[in-house]
Protein backbone atom coordinates (compact mmCIF):
# COMPACT_ATOMS: atom_id res chain seq x y z
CA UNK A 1 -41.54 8.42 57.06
CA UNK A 2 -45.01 8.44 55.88
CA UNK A 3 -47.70 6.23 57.05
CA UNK A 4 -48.56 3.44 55.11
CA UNK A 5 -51.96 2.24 52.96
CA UNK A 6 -53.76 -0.55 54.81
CA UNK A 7 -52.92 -2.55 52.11
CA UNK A 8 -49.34 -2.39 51.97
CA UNK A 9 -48.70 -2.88 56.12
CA UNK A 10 -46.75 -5.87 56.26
CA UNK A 11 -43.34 -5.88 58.23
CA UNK A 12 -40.60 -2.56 58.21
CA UNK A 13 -37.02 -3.57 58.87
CA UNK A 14 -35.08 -0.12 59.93
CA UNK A 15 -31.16 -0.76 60.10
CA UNK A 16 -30.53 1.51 63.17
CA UNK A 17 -26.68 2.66 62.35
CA UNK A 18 -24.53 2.63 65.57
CA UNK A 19 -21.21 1.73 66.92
CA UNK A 20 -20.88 -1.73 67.59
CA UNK A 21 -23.13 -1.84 71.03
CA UNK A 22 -20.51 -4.94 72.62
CA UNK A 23 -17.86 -2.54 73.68
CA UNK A 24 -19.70 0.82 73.40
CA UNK A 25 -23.37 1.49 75.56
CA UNK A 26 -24.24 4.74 75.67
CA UNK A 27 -27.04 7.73 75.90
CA UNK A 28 -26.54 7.81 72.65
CA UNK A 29 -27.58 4.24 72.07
CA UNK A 30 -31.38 4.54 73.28
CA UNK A 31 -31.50 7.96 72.09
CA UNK A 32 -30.99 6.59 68.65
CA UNK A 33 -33.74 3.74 69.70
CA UNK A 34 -35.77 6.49 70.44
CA UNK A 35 -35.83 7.91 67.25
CA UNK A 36 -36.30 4.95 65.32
CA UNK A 37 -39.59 4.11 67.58
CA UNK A 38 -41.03 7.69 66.55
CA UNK A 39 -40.01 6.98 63.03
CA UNK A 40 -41.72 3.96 62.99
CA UNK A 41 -44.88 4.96 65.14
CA UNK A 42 -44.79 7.79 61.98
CA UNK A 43 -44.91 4.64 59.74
CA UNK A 44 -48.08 3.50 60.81
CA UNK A 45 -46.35 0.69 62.73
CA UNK A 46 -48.13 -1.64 66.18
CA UNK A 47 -45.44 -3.99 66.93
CA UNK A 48 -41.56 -3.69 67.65
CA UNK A 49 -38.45 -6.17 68.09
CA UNK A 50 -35.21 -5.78 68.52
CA UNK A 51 -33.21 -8.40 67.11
CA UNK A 52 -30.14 -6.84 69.56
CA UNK A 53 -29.92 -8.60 72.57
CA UNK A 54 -27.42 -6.67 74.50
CA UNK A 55 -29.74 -3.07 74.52
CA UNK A 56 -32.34 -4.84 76.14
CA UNK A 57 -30.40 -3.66 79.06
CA UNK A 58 -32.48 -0.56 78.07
CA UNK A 59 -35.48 -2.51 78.11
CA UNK A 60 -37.67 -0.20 80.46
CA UNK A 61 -36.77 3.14 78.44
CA UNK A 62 -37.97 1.28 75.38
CA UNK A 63 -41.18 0.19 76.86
CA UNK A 64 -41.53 3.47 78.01
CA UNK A 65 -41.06 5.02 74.37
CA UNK A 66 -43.19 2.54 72.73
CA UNK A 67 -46.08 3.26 75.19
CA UNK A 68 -46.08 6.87 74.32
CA UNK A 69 -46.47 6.09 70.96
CA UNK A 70 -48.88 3.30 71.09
CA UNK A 71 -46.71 0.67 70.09
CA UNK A 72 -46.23 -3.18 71.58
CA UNK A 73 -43.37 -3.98 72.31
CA UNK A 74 -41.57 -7.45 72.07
CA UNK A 75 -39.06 -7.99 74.50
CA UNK A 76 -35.99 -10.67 73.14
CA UNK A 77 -35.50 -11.62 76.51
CA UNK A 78 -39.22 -11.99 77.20
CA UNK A 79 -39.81 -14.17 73.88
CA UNK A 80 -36.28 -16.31 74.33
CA UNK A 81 -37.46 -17.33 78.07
CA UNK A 82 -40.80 -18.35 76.70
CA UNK A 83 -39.33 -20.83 75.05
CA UNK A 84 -36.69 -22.12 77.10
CA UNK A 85 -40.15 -22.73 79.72
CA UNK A 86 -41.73 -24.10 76.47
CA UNK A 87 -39.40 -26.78 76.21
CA UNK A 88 -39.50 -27.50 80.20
CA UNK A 89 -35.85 -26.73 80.61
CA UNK A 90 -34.32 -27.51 83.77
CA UNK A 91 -30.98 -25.60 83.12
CA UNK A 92 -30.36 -23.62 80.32
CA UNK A 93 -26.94 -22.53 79.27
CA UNK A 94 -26.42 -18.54 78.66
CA UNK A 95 -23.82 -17.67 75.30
CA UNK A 96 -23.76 -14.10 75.24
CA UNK A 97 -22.36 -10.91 75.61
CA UNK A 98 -21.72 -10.11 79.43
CA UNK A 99 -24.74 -7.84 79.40
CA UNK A 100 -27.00 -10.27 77.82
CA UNK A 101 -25.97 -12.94 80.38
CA UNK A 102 -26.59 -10.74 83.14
CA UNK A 103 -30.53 -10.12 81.73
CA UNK A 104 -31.20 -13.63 80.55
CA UNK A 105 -30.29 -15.61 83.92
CA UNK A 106 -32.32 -13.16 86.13
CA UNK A 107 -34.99 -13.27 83.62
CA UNK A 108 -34.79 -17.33 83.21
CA UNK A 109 -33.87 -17.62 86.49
CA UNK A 110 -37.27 -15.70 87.68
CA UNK A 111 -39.28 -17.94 85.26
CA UNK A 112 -37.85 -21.06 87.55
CA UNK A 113 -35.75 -22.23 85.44
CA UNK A 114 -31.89 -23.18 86.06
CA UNK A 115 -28.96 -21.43 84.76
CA UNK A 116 -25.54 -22.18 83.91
CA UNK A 117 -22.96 -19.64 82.75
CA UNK A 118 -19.66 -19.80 81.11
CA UNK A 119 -16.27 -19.85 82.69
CA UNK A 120 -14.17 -16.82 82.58
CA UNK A 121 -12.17 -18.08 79.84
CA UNK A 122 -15.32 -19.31 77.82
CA UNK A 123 -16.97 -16.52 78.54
CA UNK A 124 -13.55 -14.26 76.68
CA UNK A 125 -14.43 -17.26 74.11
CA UNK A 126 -17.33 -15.91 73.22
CA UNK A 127 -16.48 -12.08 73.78
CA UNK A 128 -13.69 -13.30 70.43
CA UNK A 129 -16.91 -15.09 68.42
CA UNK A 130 -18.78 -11.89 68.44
CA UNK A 131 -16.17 -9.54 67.50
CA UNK A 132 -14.51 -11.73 64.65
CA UNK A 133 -18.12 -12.36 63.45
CA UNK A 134 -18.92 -8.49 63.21
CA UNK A 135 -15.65 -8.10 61.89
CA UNK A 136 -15.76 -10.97 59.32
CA UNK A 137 -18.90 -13.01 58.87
CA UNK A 138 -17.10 -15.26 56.46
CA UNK A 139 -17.47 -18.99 55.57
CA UNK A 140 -13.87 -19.36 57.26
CA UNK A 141 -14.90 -16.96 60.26
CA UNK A 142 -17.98 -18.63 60.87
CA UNK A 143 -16.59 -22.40 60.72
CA UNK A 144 -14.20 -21.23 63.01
CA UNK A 145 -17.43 -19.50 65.37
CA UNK A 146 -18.90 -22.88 64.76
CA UNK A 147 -16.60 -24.98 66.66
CA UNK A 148 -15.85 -22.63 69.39
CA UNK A 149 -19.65 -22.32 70.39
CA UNK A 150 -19.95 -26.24 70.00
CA UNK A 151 -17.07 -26.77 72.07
CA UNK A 152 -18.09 -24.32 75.02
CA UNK A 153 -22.06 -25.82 74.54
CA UNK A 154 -20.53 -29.29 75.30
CA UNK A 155 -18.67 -28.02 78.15
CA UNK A 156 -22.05 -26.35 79.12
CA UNK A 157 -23.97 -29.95 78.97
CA UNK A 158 -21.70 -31.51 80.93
CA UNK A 159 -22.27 -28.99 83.90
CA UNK A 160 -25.92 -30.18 83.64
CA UNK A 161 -28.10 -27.77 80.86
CA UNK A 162 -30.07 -29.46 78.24
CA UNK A 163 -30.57 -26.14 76.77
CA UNK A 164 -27.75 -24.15 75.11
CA UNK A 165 -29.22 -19.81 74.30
CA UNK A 166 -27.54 -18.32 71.76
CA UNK A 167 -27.65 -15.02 73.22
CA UNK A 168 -26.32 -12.51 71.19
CA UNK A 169 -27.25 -11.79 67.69
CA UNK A 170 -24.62 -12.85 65.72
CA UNK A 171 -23.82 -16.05 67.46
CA UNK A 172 -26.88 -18.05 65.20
CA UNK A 173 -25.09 -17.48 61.91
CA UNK A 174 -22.24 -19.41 62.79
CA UNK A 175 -24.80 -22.44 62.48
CA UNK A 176 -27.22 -21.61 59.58
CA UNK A 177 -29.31 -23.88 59.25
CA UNK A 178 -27.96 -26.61 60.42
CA UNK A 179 -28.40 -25.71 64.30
CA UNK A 180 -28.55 -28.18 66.98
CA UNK A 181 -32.05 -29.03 68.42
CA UNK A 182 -31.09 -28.41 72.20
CA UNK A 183 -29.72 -24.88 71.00
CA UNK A 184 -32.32 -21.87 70.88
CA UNK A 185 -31.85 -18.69 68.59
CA UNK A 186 -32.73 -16.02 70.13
CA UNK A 187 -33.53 -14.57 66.95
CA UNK A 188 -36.21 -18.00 66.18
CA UNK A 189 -37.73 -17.23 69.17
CA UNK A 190 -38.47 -13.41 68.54
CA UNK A 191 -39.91 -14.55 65.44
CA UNK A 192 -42.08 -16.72 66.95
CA UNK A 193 -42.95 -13.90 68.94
CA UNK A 194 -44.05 -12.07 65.99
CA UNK A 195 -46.14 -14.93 64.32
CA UNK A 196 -47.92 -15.25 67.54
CA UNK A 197 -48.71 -11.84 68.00
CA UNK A 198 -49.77 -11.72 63.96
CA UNK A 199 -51.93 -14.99 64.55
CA UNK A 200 -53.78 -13.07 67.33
CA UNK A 201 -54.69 -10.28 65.23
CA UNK A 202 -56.47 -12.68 62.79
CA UNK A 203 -57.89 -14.74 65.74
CA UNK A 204 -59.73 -11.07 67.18
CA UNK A 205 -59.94 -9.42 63.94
């Protein structure tokens, strides 16, 4: 990967092919990671995101890889909980895999901000959503997604959040864009992330 002319350094999207990271974490997974942060150092590039939520569990070995190669990187985790505090939250309800649940409460929870998570059996909800969505990101599949999420998110509300995370990357597309304004995609809010960090350029360029 060569770097690129001033003029064409925009934004580089690299697919990083791996086995589906909900059931299978493994060396190889930041290894891979790895590699694509050299690749894209190569590239010419500043800034990275990763759109996965569950690897942030590697989150320190990434840092660590984008440092050596003079790269910022944006944290998922980091950006979602931003805006959770952004919206002055007082409990914010967790929909992700079982790792991602894990790193956004102690995250959200360390930013002061209340957290409530799933019931076992919502939880194995969601676990079903995630699969069936990688498996099948149909219309059908993704009604289906649809009311399973806003079923769980009501229970959620009633135990007190006014904020419902969709925490795992799929999870977003079973709404489109027609998402409910106490939900936040975690996906929106690396975006943001982005923006802001592009905005800042132009601010001390």
């Amino acid at each position: 990967m060569q770097a690129l002319p001033e003029k064409d350094r925009h934004v580089i999207v690299e697919n990083l092919p791996m086995e589906n990271v909900f059931d299978h974490l493994s060396a190889t997974t930041i290894f891979s990671i790895r590699g694509s942060i050299q690749r894209l150092s190569t590239a010419g590039v500043k800034v990275v995101g990763i759109p996965c939520n569950t690897v942030h569990c590697y989150s320190s070995e990434i840092e660590q890889e984008c440092s050596k190669q003079g790269i910022r990187f944006l944290s998922i985790i980091e950006q979602t909980t931003r805006a959770v505090v952004r919206r002055r939250s007082q409990k914010a309800a967790i929909l992700a895999t079982p790792t991602g649940a894990e790193l956004y409460k102690t995250a959200i929870e360390d930013a002061g901000v209340g957290v409530s998570l799933p019931s076992k059996d919502e939880q194995s909800q969601i676990n079903d959503v995630v699969r069936a969505i990688l498996e099948d990101p149909s219309p059908t599949s993704l009604a289906i997604a649809r009311t399973t999420l806003e079923r769980i998110a009501t229970s959620q509300r009633e135990n007190g959040a006014d904020t419902v995370i969709l925490g795992c990357t799929e999870l977003p597309l079973a709404f489109r864009h027609d998402q409910p304004m106490s939900f936040i995609s975690t996906i929106d809010a690396l975006v943001q992330g982005f923006v802001t960090e592009i905005e800042n350029w132009k601010v001390y360029a």
